[in-house]
Every structure is written in C-alpha cells, then in structure tokens.
Protein backbone atom coordinates (compact mmCIF):
# COMPACT_ATOMS: atom_id res chain seq x y z
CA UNK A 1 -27.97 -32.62 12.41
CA UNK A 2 -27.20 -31.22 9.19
CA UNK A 3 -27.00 -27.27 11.13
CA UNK A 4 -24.54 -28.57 13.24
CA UNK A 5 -22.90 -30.25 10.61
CA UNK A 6 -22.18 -27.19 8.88
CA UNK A 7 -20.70 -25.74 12.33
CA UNK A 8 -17.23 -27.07 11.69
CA UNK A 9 -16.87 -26.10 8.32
CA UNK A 10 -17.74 -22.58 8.81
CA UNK A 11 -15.45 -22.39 11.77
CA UNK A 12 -12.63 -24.22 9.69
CA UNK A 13 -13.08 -21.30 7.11
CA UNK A 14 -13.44 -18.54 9.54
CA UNK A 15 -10.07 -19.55 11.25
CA UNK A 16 -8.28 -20.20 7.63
CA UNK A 17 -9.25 -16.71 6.75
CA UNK A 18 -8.26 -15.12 10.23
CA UNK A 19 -5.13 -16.64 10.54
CA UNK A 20 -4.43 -18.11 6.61
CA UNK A 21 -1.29 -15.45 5.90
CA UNK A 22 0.64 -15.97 8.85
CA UNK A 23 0.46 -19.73 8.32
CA UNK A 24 1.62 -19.45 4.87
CA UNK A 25 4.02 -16.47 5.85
CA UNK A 26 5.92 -18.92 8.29
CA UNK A 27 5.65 -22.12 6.04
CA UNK A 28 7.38 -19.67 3.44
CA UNK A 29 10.13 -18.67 6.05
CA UNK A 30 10.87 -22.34 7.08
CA UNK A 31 11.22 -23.28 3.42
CA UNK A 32 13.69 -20.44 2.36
CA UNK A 33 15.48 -21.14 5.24
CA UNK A 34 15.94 -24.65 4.36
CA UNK A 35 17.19 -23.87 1.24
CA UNK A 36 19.64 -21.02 2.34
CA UNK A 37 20.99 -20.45 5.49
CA UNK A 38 20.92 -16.53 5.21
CA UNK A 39 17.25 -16.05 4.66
CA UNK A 40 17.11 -15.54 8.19
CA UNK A 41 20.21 -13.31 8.92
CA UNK A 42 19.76 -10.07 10.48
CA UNK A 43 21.33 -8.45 7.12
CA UNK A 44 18.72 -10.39 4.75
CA UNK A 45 15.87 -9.14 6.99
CA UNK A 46 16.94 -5.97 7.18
CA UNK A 47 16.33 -5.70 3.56
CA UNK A 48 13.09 -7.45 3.39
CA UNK A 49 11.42 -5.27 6.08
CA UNK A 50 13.04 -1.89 4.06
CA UNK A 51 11.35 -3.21 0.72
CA UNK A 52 8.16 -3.79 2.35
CA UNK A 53 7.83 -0.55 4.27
CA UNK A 54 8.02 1.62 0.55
CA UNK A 55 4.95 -0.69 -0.37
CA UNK A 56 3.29 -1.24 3.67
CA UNK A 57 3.04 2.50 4.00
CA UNK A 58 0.78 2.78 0.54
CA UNK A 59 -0.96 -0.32 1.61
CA UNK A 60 -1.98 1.33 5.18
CA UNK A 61 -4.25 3.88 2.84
CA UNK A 62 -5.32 0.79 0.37
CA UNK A 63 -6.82 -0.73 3.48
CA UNK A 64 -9.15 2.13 4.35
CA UNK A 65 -9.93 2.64 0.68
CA UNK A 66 -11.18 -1.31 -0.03
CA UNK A 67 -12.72 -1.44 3.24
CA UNK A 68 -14.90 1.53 1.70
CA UNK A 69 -15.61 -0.63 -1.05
CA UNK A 70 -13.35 1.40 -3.55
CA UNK A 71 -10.06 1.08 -5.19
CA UNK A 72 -7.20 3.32 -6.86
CA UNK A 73 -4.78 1.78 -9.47
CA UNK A 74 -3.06 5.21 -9.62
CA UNK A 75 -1.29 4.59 -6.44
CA UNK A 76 2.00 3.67 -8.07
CA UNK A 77 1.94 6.78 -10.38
CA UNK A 78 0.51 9.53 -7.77
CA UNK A 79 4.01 8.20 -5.91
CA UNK A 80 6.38 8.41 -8.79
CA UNK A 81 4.53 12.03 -9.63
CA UNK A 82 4.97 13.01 -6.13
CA UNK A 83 8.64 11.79 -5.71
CA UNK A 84 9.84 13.67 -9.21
CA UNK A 85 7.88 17.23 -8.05
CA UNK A 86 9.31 16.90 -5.14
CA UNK A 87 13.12 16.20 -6.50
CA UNK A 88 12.26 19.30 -9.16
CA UNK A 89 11.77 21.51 -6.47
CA UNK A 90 14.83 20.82 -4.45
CA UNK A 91 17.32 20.57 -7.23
CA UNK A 92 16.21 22.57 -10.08
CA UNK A 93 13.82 25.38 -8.97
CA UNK A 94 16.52 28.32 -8.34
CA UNK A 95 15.39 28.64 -4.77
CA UNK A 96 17.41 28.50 -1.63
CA UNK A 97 16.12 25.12 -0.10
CA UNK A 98 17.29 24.60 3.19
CA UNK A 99 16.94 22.00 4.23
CA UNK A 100 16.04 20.51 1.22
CA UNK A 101 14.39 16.94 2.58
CA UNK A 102 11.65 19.11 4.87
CA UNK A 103 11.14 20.65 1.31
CA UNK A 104 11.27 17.74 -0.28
CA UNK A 105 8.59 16.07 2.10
CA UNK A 106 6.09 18.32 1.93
CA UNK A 107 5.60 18.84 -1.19
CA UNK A 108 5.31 14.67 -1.44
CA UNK A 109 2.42 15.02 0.50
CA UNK A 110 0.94 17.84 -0.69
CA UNK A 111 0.72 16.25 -4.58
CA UNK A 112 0.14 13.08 -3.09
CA UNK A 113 -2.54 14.59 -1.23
CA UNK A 114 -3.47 16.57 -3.94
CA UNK A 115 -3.66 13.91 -6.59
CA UNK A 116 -5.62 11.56 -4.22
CA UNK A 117 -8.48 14.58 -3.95
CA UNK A 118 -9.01 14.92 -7.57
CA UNK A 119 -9.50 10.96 -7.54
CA UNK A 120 -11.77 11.33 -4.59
CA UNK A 121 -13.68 14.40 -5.88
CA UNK A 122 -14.41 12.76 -9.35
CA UNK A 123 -15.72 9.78 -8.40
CA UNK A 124 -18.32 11.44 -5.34
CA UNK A 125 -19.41 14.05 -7.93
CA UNK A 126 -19.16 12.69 -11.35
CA UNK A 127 -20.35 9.42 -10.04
CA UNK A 128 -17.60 7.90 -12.35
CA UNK A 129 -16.67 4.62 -10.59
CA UNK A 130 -13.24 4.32 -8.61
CA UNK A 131 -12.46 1.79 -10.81
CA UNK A 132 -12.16 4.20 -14.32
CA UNK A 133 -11.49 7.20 -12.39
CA UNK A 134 -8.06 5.93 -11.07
CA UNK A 135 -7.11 4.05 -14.18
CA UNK A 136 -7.27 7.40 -16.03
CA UNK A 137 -5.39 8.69 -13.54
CA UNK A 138 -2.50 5.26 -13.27
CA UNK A 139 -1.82 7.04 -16.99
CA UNK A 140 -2.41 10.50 -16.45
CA UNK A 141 -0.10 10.95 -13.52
CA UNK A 142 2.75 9.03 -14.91
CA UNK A 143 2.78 11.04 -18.05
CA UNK A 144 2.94 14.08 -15.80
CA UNK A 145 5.92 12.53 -14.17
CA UNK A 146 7.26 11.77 -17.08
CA UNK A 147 6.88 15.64 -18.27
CA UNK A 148 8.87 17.07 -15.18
CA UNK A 149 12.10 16.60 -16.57
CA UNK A 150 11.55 15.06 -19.65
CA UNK A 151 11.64 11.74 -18.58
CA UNK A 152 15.21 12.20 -17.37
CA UNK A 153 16.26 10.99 -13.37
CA UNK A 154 16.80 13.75 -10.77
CA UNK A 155 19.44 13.02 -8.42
CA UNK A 156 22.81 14.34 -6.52
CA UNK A 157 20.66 14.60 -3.51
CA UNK A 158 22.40 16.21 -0.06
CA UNK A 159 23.14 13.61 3.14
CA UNK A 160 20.09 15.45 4.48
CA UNK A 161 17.49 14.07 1.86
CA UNK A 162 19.46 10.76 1.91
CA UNK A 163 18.89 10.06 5.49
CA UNK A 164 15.75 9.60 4.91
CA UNK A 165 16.06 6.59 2.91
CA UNK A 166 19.09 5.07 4.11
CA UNK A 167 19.92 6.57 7.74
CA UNK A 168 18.37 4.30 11.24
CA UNK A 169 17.05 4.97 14.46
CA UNK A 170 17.82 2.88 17.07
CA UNK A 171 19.49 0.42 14.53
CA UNK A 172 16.62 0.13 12.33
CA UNK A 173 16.06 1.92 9.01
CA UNK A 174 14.56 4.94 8.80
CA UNK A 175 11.29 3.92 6.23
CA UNK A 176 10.51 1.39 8.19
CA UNK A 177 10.65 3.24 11.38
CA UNK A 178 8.05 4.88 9.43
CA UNK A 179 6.14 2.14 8.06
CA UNK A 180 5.68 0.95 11.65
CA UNK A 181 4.29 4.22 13.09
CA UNK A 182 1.86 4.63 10.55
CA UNK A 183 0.71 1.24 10.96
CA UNK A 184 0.45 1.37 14.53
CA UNK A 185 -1.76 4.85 13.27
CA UNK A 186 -3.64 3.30 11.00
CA UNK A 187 -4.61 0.25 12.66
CA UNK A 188 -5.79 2.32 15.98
CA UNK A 189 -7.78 4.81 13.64
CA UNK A 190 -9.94 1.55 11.83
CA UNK A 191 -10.01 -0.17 15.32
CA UNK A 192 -10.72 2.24 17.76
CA UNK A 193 -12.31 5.82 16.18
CA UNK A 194 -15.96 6.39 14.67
CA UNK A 195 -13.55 7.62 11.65
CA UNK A 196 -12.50 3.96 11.07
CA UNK A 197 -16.13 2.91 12.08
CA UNK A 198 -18.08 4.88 9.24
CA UNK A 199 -15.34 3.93 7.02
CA UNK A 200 -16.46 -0.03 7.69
CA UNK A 201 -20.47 1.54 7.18
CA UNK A 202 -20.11 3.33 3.91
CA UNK A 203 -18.15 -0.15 2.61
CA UNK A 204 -20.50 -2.46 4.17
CA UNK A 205 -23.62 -0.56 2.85
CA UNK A 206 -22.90 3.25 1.33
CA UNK A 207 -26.87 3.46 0.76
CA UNK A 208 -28.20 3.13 4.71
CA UNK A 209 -25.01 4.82 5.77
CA UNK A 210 -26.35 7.91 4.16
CA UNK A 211 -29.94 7.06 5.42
CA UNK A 212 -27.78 7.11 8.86
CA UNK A 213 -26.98 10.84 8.52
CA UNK A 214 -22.85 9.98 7.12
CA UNK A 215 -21.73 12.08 4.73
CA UNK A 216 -20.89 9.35 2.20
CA UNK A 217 -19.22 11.52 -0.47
CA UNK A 218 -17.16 13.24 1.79
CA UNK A 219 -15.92 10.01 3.84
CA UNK A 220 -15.22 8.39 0.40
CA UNK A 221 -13.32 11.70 -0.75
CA UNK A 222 -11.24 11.31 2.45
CA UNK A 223 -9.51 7.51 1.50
CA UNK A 224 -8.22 9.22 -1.65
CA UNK A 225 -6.63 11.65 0.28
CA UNK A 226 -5.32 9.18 2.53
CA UNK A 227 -4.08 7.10 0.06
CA UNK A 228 -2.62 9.77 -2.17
CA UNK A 229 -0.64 10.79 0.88
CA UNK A 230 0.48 8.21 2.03
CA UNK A 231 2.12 7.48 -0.99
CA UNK A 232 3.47 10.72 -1.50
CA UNK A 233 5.75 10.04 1.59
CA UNK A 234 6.51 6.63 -0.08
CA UNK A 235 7.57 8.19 -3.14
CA UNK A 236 9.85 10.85 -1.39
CA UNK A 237 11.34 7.54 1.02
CA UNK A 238 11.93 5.60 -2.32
CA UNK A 239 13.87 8.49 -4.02
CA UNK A 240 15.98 9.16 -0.47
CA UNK A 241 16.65 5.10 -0.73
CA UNK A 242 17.36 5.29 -4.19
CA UNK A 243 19.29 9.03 -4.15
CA UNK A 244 17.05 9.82 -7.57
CA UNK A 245 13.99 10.67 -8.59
CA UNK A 246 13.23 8.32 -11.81
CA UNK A 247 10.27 8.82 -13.92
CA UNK A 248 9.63 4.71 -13.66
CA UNK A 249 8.98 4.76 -10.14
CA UNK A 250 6.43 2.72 -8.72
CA UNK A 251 5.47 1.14 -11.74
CA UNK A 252 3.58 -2.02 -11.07
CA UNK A 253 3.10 -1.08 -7.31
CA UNK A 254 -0.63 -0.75 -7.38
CA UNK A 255 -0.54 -4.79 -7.78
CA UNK A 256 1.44 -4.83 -4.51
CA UNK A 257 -0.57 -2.53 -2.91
CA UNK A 258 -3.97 -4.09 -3.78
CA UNK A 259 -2.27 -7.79 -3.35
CA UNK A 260 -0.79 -6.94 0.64
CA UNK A 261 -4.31 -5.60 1.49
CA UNK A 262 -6.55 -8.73 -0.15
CA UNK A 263 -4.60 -11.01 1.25
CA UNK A 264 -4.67 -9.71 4.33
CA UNK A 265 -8.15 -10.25 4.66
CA UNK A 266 -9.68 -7.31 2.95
CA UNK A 267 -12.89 -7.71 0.77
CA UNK A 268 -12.95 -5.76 -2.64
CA UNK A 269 -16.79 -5.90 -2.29
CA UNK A 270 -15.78 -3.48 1.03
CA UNK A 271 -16.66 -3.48 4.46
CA UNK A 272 -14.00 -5.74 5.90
CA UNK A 273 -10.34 -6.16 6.68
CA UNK A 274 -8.49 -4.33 8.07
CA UNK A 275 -4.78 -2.65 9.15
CA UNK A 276 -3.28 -5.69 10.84
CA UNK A 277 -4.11 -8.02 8.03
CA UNK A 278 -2.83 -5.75 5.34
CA UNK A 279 1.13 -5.86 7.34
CA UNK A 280 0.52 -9.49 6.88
CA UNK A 281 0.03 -9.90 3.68
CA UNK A 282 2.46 -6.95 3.03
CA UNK A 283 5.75 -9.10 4.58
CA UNK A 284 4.18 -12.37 2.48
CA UNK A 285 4.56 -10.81 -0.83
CA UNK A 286 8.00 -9.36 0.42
CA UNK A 287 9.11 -12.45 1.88
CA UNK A 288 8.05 -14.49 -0.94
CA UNK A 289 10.00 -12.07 -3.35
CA UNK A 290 13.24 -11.96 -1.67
CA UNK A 291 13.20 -15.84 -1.04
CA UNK A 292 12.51 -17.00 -4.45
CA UNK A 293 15.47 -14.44 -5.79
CA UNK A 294 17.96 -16.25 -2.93
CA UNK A 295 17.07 -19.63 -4.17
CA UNK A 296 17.66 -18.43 -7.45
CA UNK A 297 14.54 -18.24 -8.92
CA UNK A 298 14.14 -16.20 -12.08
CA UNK A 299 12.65 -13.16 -10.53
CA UNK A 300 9.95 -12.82 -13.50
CA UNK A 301 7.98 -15.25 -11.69
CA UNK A 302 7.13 -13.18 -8.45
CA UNK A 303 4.54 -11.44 -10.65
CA UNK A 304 3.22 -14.61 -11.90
CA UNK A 305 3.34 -15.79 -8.02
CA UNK A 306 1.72 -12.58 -6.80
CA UNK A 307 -1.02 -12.44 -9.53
CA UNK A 308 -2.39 -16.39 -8.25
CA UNK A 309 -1.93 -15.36 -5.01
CA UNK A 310 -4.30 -12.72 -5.62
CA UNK A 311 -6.98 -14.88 -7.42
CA UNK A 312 -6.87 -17.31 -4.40
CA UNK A 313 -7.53 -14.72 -1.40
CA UNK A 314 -10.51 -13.19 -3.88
CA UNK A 315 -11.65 -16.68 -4.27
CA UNK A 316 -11.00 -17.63 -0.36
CA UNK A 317 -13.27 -14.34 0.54
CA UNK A 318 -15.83 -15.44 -1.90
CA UNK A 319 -16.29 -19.15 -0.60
CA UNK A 320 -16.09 -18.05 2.90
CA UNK A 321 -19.52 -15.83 1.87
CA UNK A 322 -21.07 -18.82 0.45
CA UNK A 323 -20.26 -20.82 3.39
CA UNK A 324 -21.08 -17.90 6.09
C-alpha cells in the first residue's frame, strides 16, 4: 500500500519537472497579455525571440557543459573578448578586410574557441575545478577586453557586418535564424549521436566512464570549446545588433546562460537535461523580462526574479532525487 502510494507522487513530480517551464512559460504569456494588449503582437515578439537568441545560442553549449557535470561563468566575458578582437581586427588593424563580417566571424570563433580550450585544458590537466577555473577566467577575459582599445567602443561598422545583427531571412531576424539552427544542431547531437551519449556518461558518472574506455579529459575539454564558440558567434551577432563592439558586453550573461539551461531541466550535479529544455527555459527568462518592463515594472527586479527562479529549479531537481 504504502509503494503504491508513493506512485502518484513520483509521477506528479516527474511530469512537473518534464513539462514545469512551458506551464509557467504560458501562464506568464496569458498574464502579460492581460495586462497589455501588445505583449502578443508580432512586433513585441519579434523582439523577444531576437533577445533570446544572443543568450539561446550560449545556452545550446551551457547544456552540453552541465550535462557533463561542469560549468563556466566566463561565458559572458569569452563573448565580450571575442566580439571586441573581432571589431579590432576589422576596423583598426591596417589590413584590407573584405568583407569585413566573414572576418569578423571567424575570428569570434576562433577566440571563442580559443578561450573555451584554455578553460577546458586547465581544468582536465591541472585538475583545478570548472568552478575556479572559469571564475578566473569571468575576470581575466574581461580585463583583456577591456585592454583592446582601452576600454573605449569600436563601431562605424559596414551594412555587411550589420546584416548580421539586424538583416532577416524569410521575414525573421537573422540571430535567430541562427539560434534556431543551432538548436535544431544541438539538440540532434545530445539526442541522437554517441557524442551526446558519452557526454550524458562522463556527467552521470566521469569515474566508470573512464573504466568504459571514454576519454574523459578530452570529452570534458570538448564542452569548453563548444561553449567558448558558441559564444564567440554570440558576441560577433550582439556587436552586428548593436553596430559596436563595447567592452561591457555580456556582463551578467553567465546568470542567463546557467538560469535558461537549469530551468530547463538540467542538473548541475550533471548527467541530465538536455537541448529542448534549455530553449524553454531560454524564452521564460526572455519572456518574463520583456513582460515585466511592458507592465512597467522597474526592470532591476528581473535579476531579483531570475536569481529565485534559479533557487527553485535547483531545489525542484533536488526534491525530485529525494522523491525518485
């Protein structure tokens, strides 16, 4: 009797957890809309979905570094370091840059890419945790942003670059054009590839997935890069949005970042979540911060509102543990 019981309650959990965001997403929706009429215009959305791709593409690489049972805080400073190298090199450098975005972009995602390895490579063989490692680096990268042009904004970018933050395909903006494809990416590589299958191994148990013959180190290296990349091509889409380069950019998006992929599902012990949840959780926060600004809400309490969100999907994971 008392097995059975239990049943319910575990189920009750399992489904609050599976489909918690997107109930709390829609309640959100109907409540904005109730309180103004163009929360739900085509014009309002349009701006919610381009703020959240910036911060969905990052999360996409968050995912697959939680779910490996790490973390990186530097996120928001690897993309403002990537977007000002990238702006230095197109508008101050002396060479002959055309065109300047393709430029531009790759060298994003080269110091993105870059930045993310040196994360990666400290923590596998210095054994310092993920934790320290990418809090150094949340300071050491934005003081290396900061040193690019003295703390100064680089802008007076050509239509080219611009495009690329402000231009549409098929009606719909260009980042999140983006944002979508390397969603749809990301959620096929954790679904459906033994890539996104040793990923869930090393963050479910790191020890026997090295008994298993998985090169832990290497597979943990691998997130940073991810990561790092990914938001390098954030950083150049936020200075094409913007049209400059500003040594304050992406400050305070690692607590996006981190917030769209826990409550989404994700586990910062590791080992679950996943792509799908991480979108979710993504349009919440971004949903939640446009609609408390068109209420008029004082928009110094989205951080307040983000940070207890936070607390509660961390405490939701760890009472659906107990419970499980």
């Amino acid at each position: 009797m008392a097995a059975s019981a239990a049943r319910p309650r575990t189920s009750a959990t399992t489904l609050l957890q599976r489909y918690g965001t997107a109930f709390v997403l829609l309640l959100l929706a109907i409540v904005f809309t109730s309180q103004n009429s163009r929360f739900l215009s085509f014009r309002n959305l349009g701006y919610i979905l381009t703020d959240v791709s910036i911060c969905g593409i990052v999360a996409v690489g968050m995912t697959f570094v939680i779910i490996s049972a790490g973390v990186d805080l530097a996120v928001g400073s690897v993309l403002g370091f990537a977007a000002m190298g990238a702006a230095w090199l197109v508008r101050f450098s002396g060479l002959d840059l055309h065109p300047s975005w393709l430029f531009a972009l790759t060298t994003a995602l080269g110091l993105g890419a870059a930045a993310g390895y040196i994360h990666g490579r400290i923590t596998t063989t210095l054994n310092v945790p993920p934790f320290i490692t990418t809090l150094g680096g949340l300071s050491a990268w934005r003081g290396a942003t900061l040193l690019i042009n003295h703390g100064g904004p680089i802008h007076d970018f050509d239509e080219g670059y611009r495009w690329w933050g402000n231009g549409s395909i098929l009606g719909m903006p260009v980042p999140v054009v983006i944002f979508a494809v390397i969603a749809a990416v990301g959620w096929v590589v954790q679904r459906y590839t033994r890539y996104g299958r040793h990923i869930y191994a090393v963050g479910g148990n790191a020890e026997a997935a090295r008994l298993s013959g998985l090169d832990v180190k290497a597979l943990t290296r691998s997130v940073y890069v991810i990561v790092g990349t990914l938001a390098g091509l954030a950083g150049f889409l936020l200075s094409a949005r913007l049209g400059s380069s500003e040594a304050t950019a992406g400050t305070g998006y690692e607590l996006r970042v981190i917030a769209s992929v826990v409550i989404g599902g994700a586990s910062l012990s590791g080992g679950t979540g996943g792509v799908g949840g991480t979108i979710m959780g993504a349009l919440l926060i971004g949903v939640l911060s446009n609609g408390l600004v068109m209420i008029g809400v004082n928009s110094y309490y989205q951080e307040i509102v983000i940070g207890l969100i936070i607390v509660l999907a961390v405490a939701l994971d760890s009472f659906a543990r107990r419970r499980g």
